[in-house]
PDB file of N, CA and C in Angstrom:
ATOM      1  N   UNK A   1     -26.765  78.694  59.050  1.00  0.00           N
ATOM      2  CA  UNK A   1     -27.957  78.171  59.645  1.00  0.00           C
ATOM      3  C   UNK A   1     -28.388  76.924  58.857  1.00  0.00           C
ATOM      4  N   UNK A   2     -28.524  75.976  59.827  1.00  0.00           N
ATOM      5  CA  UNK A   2     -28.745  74.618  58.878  1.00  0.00           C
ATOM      6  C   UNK A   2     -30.506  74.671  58.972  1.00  0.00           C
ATOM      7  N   UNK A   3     -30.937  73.893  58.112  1.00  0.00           N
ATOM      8  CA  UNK A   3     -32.531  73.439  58.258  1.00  0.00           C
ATOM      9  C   UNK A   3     -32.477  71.907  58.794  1.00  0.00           C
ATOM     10  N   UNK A   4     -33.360  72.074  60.239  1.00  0.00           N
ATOM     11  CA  UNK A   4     -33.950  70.737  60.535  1.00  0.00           C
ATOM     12  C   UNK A   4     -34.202  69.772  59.760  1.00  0.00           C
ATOM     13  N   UNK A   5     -35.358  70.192  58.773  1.00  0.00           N
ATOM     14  CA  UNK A   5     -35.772  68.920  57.928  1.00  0.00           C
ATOM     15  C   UNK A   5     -35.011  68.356  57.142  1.00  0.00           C
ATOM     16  N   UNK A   6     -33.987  69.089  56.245  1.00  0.00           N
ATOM     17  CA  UNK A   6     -32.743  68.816  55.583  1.00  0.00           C
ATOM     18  C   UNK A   6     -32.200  67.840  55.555  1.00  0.00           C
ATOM     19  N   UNK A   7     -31.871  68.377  57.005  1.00  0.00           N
ATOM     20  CA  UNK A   7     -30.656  67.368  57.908  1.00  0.00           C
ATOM     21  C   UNK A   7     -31.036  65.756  58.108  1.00  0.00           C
ATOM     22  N   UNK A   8     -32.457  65.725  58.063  1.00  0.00           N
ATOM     23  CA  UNK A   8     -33.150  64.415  58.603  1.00  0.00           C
ATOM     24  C   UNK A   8     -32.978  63.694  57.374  1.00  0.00           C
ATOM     25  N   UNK A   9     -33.328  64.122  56.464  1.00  0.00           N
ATOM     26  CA  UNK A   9     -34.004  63.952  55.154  1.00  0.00           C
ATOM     27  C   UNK A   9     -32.756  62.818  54.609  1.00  0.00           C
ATOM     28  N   UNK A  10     -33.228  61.398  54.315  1.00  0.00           N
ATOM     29  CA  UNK A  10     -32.376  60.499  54.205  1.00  0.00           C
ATOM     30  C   UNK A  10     -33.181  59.808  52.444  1.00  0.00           C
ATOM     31  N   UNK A  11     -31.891  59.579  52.096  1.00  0.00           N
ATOM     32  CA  UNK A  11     -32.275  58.759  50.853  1.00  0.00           C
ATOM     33  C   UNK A  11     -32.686  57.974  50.687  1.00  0.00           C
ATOM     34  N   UNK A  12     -34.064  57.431  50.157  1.00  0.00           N
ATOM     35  CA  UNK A  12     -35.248  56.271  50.162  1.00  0.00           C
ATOM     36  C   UNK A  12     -34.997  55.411  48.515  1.00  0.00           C
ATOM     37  N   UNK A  13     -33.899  55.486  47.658  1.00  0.00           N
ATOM     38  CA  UNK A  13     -33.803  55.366  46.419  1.00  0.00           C
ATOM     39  C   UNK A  13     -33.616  53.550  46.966  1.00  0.00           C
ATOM     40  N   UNK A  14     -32.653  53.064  47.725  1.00  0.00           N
ATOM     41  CA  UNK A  14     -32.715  51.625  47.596  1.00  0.00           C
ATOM     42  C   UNK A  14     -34.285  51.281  48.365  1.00  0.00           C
ATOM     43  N   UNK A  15     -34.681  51.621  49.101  1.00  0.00           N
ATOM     44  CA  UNK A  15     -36.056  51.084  49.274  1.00  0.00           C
ATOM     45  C   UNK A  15     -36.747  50.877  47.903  1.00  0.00           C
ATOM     46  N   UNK A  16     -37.313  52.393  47.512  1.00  0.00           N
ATOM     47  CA  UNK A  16     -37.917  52.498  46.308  1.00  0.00           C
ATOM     48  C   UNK A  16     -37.797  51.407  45.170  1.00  0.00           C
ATOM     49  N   UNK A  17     -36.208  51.091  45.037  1.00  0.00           N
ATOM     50  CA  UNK A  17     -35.609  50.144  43.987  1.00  0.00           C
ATOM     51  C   UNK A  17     -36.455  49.208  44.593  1.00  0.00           C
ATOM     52  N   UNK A  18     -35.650  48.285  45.098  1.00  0.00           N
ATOM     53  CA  UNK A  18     -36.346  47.456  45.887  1.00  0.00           C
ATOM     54  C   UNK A  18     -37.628  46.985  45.894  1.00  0.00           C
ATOM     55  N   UNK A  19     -38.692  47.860  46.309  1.00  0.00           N
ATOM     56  CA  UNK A  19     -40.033  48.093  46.055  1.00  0.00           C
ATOM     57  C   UNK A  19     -40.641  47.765  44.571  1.00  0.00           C
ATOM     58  N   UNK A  20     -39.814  48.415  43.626  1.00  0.00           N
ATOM     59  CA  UNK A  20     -39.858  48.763  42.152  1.00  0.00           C
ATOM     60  C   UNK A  20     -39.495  47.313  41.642  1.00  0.00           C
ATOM     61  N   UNK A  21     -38.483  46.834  42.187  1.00  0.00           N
ATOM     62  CA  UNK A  21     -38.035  45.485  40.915  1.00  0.00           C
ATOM     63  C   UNK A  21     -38.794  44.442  42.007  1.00  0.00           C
ATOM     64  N   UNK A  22     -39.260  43.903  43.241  1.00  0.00           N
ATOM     65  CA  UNK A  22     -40.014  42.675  43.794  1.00  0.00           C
ATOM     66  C   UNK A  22     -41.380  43.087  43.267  1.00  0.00           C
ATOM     67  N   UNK A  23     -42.207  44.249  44.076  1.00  0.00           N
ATOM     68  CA  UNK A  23     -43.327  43.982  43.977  1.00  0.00           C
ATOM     69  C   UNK A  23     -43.980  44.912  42.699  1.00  0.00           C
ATOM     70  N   UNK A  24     -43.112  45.083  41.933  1.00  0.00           N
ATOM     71  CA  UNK A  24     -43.530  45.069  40.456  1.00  0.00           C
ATOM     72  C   UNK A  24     -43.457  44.541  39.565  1.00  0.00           C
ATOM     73  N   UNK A  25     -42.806  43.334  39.615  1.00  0.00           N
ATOM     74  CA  UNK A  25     -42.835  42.206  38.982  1.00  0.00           C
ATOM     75  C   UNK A  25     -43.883  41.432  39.561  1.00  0.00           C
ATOM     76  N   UNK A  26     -44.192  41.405  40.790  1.00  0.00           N
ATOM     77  CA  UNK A  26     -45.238  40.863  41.246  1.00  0.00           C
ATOM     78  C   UNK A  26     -46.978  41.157  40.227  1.00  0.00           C
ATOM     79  N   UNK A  27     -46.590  42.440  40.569  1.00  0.00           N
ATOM     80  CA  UNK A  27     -47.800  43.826  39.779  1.00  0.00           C
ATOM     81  C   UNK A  27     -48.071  43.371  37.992  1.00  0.00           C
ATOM     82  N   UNK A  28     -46.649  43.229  37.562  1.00  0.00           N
ATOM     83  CA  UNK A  28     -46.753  43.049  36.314  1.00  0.00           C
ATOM     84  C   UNK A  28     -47.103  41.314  35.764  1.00  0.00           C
ATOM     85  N   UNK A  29     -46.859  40.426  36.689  1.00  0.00           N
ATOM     86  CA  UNK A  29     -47.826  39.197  36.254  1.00  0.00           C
ATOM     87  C   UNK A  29     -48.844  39.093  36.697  1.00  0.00           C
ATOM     88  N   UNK A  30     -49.589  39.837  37.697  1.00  0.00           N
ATOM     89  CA  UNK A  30     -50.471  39.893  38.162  1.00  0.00           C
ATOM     90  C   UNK A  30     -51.637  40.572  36.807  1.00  0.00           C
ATOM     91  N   UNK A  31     -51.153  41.260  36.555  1.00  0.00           N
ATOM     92  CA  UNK A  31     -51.416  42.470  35.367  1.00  0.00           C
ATOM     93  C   UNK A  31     -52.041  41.468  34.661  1.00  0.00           C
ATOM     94  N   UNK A  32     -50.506  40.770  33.554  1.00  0.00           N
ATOM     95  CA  UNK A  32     -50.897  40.105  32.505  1.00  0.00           C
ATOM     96  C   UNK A  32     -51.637  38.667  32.796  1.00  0.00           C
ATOM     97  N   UNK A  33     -51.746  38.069  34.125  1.00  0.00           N
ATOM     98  CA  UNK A  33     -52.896  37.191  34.356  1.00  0.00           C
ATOM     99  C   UNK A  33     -54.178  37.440  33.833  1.00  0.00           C
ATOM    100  N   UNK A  34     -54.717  38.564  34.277  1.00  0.00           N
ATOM    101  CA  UNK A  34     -56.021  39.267  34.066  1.00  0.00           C
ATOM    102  C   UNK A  34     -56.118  39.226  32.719  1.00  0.00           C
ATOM    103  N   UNK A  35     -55.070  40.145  32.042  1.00  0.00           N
ATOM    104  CA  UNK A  35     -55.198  40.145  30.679  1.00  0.00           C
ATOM    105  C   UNK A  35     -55.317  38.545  29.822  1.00  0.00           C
ATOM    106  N   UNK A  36     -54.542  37.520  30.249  1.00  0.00           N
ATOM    107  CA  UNK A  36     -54.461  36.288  30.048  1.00  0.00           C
ATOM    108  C   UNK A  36     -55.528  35.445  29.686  1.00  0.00           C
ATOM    109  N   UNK A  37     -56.832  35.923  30.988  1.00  0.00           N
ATOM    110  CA  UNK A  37     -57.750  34.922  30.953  1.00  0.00           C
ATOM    111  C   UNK A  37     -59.049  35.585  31.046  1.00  0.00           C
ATOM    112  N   UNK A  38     -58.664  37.304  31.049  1.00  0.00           N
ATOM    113  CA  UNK A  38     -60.297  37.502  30.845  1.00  0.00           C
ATOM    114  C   UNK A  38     -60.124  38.295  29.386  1.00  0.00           C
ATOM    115  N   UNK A  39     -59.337  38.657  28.858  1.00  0.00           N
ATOM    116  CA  UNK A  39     -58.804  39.608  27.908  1.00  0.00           C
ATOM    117  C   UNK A  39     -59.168  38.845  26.235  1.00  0.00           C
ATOM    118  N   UNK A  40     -59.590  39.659  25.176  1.00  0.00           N
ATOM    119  CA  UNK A  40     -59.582  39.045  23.788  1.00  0.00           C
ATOM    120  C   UNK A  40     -59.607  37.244  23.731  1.00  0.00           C
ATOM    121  N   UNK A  41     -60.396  36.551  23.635  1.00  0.00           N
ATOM    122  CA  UNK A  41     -60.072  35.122  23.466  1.00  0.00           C
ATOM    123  C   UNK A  41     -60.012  34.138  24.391  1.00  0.00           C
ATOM    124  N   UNK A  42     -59.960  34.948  25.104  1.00  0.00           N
ATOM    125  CA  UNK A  42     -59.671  33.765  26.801  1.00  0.00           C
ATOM    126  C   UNK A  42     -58.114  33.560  26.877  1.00  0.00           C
ATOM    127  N   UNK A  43     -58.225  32.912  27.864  1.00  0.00           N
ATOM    128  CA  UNK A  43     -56.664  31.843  28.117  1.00  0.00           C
ATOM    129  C   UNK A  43     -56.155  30.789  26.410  1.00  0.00           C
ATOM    130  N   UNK A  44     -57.096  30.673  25.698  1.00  0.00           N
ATOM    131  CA  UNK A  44     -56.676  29.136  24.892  1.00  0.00           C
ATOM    132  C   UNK A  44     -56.361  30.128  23.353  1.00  0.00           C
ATOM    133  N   UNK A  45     -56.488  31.403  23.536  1.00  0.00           N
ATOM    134  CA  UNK A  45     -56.220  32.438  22.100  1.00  0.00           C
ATOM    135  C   UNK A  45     -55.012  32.305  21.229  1.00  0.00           C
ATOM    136  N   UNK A  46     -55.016  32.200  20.253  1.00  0.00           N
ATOM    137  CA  UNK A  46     -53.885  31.878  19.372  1.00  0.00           C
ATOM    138  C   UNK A  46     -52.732  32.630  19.809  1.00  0.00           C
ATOM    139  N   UNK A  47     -51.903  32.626  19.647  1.00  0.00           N
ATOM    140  CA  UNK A  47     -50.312  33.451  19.706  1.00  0.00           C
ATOM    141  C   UNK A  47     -50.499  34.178  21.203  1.00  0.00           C
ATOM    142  N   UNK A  48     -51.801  34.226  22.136  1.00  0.00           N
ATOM    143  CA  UNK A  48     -51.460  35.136  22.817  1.00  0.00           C
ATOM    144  C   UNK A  48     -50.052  34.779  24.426  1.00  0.00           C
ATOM    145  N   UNK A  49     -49.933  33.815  24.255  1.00  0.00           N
ATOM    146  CA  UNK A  49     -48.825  33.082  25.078  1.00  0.00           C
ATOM    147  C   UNK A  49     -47.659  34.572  24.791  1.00  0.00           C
ATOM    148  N   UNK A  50     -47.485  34.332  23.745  1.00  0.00           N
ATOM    149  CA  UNK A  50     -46.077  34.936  23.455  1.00  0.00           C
ATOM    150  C   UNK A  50     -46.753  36.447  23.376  1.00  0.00           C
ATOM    151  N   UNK A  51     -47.356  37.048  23.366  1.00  0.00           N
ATOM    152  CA  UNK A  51     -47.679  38.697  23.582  1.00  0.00           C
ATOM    153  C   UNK A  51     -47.384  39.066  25.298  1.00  0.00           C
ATOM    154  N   UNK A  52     -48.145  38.073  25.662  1.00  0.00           N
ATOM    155  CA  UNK A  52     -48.379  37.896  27.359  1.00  0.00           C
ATOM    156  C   UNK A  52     -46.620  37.825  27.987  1.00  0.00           C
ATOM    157  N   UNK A  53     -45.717  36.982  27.157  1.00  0.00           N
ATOM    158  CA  UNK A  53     -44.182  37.065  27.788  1.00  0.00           C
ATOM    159  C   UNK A  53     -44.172  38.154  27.285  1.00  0.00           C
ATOM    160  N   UNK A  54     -43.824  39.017  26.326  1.00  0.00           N
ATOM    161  CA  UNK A  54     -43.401  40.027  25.813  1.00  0.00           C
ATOM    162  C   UNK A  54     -43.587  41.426  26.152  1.00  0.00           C
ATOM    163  N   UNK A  55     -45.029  41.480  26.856  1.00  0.00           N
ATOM    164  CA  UNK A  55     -45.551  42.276  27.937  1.00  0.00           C
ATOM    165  C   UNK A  55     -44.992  42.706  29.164  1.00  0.00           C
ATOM    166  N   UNK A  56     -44.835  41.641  29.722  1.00  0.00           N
ATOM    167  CA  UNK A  56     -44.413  41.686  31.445  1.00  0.00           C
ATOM    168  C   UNK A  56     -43.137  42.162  31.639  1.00  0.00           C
ATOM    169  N   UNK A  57     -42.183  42.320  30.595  1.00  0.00           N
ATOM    170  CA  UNK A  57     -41.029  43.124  30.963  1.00  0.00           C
ATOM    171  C   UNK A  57     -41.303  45.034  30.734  1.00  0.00           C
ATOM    172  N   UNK A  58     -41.837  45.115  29.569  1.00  0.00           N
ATOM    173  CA  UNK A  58     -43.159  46.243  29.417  1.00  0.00           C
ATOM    174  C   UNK A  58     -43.183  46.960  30.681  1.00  0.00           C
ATOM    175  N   UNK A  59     -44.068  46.250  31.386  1.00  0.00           N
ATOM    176  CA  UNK A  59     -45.240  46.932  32.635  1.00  0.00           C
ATOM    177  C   UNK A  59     -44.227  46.417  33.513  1.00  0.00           C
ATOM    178  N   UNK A  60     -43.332  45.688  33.997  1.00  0.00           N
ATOM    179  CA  UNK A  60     -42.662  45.798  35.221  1.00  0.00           C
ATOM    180  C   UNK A  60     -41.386  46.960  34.783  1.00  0.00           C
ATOM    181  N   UNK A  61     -40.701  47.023  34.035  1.00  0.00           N
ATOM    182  CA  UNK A  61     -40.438  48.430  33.767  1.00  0.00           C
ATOM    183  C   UNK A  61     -40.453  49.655  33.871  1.00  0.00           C
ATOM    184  N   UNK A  62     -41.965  49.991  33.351  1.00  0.00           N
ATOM    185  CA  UNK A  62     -43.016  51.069  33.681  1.00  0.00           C
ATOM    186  C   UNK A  62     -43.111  51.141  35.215  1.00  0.00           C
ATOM    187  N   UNK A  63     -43.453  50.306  35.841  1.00  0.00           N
ATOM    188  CA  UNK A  63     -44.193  49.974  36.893  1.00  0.00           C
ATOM    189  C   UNK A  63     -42.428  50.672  38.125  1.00  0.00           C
ATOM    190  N   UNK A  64     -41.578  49.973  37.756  1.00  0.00           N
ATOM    191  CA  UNK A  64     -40.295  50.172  38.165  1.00  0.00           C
ATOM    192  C   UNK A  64     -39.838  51.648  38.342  1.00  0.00           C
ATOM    193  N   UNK A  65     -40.080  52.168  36.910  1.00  0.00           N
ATOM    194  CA  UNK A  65     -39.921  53.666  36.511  1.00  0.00           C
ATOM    195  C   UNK A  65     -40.260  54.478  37.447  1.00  0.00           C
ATOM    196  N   UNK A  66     -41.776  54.562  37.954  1.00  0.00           N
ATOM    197  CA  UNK A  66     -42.711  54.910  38.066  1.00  0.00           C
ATOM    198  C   UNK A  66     -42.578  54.953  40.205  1.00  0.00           C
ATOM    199  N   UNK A  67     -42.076  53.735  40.319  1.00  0.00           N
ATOM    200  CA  UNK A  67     -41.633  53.725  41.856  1.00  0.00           C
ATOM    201  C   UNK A  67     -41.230  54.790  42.681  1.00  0.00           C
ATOM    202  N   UNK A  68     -39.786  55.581  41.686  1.00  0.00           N
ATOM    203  CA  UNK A  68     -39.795  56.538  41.996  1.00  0.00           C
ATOM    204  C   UNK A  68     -40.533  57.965  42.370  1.00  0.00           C
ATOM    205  N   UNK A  69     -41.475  57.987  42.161  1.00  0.00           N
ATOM    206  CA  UNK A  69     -42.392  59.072  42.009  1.00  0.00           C
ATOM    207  C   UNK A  69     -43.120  59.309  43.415  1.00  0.00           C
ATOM    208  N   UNK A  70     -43.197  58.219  43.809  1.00  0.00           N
ATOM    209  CA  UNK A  70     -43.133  57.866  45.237  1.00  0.00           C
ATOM    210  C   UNK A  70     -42.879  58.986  46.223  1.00  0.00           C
ATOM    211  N   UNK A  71     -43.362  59.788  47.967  1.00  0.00           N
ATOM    212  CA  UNK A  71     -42.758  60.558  48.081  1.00  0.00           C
ATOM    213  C   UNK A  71     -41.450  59.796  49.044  1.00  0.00           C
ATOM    214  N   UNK A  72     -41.667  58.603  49.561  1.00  0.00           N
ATOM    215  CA  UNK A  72     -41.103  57.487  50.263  1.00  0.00           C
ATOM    216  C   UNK A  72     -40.794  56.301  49.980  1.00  0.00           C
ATOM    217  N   UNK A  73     -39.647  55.740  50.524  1.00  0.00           N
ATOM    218  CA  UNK A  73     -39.665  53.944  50.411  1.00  0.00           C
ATOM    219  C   UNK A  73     -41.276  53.238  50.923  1.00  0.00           C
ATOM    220  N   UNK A  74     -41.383  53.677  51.999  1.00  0.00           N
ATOM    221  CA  UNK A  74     -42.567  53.064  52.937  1.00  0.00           C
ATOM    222  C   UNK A  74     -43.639  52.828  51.888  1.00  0.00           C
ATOM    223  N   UNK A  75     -43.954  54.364  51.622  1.00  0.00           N
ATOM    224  CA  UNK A  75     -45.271  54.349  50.988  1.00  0.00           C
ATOM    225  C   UNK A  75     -45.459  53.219  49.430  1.00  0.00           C
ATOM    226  N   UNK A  76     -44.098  53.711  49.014  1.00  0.00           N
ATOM    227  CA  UNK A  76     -44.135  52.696  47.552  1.00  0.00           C
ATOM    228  C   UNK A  76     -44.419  51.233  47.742  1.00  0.00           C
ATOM    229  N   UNK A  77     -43.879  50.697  49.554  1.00  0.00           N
ATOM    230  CA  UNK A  77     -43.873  49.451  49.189  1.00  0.00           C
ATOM    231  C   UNK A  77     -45.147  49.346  50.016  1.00  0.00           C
ATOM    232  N   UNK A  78     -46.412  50.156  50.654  1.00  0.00           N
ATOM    233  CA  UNK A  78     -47.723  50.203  50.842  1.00  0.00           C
ATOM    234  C   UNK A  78     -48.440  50.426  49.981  1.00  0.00           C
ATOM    235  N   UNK A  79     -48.172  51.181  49.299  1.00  0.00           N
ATOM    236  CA  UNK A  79     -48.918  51.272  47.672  1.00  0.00           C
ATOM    237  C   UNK A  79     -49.152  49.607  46.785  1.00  0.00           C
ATOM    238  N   UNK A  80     -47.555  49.795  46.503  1.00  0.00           N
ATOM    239  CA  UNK A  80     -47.441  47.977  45.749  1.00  0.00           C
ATOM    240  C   UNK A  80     -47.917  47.027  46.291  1.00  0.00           C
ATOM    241  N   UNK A  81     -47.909  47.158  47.312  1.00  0.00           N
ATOM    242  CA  UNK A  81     -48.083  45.834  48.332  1.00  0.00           C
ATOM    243  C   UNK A  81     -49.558  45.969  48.407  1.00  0.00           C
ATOM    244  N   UNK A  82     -50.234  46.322  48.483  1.00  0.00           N
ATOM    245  CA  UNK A  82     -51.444  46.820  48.483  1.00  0.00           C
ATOM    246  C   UNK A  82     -52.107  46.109  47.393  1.00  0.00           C
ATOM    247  N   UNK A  83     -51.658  46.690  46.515  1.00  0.00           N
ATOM    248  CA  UNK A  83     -51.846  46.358  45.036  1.00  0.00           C
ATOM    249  C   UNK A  83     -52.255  44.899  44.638  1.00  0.00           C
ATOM    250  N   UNK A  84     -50.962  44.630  45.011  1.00  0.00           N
ATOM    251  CA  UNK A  84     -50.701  43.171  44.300  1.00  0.00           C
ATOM    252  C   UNK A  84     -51.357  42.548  45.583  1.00  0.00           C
ATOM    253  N   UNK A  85     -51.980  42.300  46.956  1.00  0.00           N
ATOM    254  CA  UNK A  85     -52.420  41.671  47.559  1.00  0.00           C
ATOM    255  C   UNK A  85     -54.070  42.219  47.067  1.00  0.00           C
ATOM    256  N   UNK A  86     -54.671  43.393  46.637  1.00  0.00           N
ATOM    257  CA  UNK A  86     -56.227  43.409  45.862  1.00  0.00           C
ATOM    258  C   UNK A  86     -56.094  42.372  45.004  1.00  0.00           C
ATOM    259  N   UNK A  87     -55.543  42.692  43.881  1.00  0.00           N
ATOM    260  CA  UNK A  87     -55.525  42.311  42.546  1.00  0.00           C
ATOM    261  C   UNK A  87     -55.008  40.794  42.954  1.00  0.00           C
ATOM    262  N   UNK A  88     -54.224  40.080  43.217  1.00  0.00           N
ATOM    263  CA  UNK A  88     -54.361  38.450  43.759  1.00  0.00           C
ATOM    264  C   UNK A  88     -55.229  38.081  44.389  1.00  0.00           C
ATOM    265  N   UNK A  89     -55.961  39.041  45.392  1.00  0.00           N
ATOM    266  CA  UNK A  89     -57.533  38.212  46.227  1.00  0.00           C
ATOM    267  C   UNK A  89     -58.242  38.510  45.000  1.00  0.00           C
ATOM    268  N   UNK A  90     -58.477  39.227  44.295  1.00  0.00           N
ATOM    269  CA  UNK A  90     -59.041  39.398  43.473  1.00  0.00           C
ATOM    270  C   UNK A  90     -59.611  38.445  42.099  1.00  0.00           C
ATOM    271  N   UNK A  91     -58.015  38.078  41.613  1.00  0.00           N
ATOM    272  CA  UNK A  91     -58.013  36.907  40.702  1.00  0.00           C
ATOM    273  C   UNK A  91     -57.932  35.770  41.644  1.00  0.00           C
ATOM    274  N   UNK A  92     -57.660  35.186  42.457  1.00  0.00           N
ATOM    275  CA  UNK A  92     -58.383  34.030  43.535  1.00  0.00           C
ATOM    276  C   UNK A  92     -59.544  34.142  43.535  1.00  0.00           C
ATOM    277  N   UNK A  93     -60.117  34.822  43.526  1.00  0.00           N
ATOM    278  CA  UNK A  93     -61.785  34.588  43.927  1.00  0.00           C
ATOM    279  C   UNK A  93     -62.639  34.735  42.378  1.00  0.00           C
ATOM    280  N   UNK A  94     -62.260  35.229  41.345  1.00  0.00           N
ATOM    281  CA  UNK A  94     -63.360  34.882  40.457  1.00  0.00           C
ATOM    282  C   UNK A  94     -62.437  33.959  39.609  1.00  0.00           C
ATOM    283  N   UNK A  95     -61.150  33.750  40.074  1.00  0.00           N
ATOM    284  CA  UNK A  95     -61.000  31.680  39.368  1.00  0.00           C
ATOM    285  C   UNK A  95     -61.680  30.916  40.386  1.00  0.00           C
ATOM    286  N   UNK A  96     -62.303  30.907  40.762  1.00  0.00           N
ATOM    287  CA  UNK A  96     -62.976  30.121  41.763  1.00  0.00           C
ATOM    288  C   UNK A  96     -62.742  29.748  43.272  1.00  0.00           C
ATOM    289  N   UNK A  97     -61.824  30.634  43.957  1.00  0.00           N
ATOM    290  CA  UNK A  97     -61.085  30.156  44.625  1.00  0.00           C
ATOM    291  C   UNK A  97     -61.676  29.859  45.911  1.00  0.00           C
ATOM    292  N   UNK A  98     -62.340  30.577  46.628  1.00  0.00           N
ATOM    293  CA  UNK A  98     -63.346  30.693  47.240  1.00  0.00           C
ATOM    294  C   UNK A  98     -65.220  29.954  47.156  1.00  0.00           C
TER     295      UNK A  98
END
């Protein structure tokens, strides 16, 4: 006796990837923007240039890792996508963008 749902049940791992390495790299400069220019010192802070590169492989990583956990491709890339379109209207509008 087979199970219906089983049978349907298709592998979402290249979505997920997918999902995980574009719009989490997206996620993760988006991230360290924020941190960039509202974070310790402002934008003009000594050494923080080079913390800020050193970071973003960090949190897109994590962020990558983490894709999986997902119960779908769909959802991960509605989740991310989501994300990174708040958090960019977001930093657009209090750099002045608007």
């Amino acid at each position: 006796m087979t199970d219906v749902k089983n049978s349907r049940k298709e592998p979402t791992w290249l979505g997920k990837s997918l999902a995980g390495a574009l719009l989490g790299l997206l996620l993760a400069f988006i991230l360290m923007a924020f941190f960039a220019w509202y974070g310790p010192g402002g934008i003009d802070a000594r050494d923080k240039v080079q913390f800020n590169m050193w970071m973003i492989p960090l949190l897109w990583l994590s962020i990558f890792s983490l894709t999986y956990l997902f119960n779908s491709s769909k959802q991960a890339w509605l989740i991310l996508g989501g994300l990174n379109m708040v958090l960019y209207s977001l930093f657009y509008i209090l750099r002045g963008g608007l």
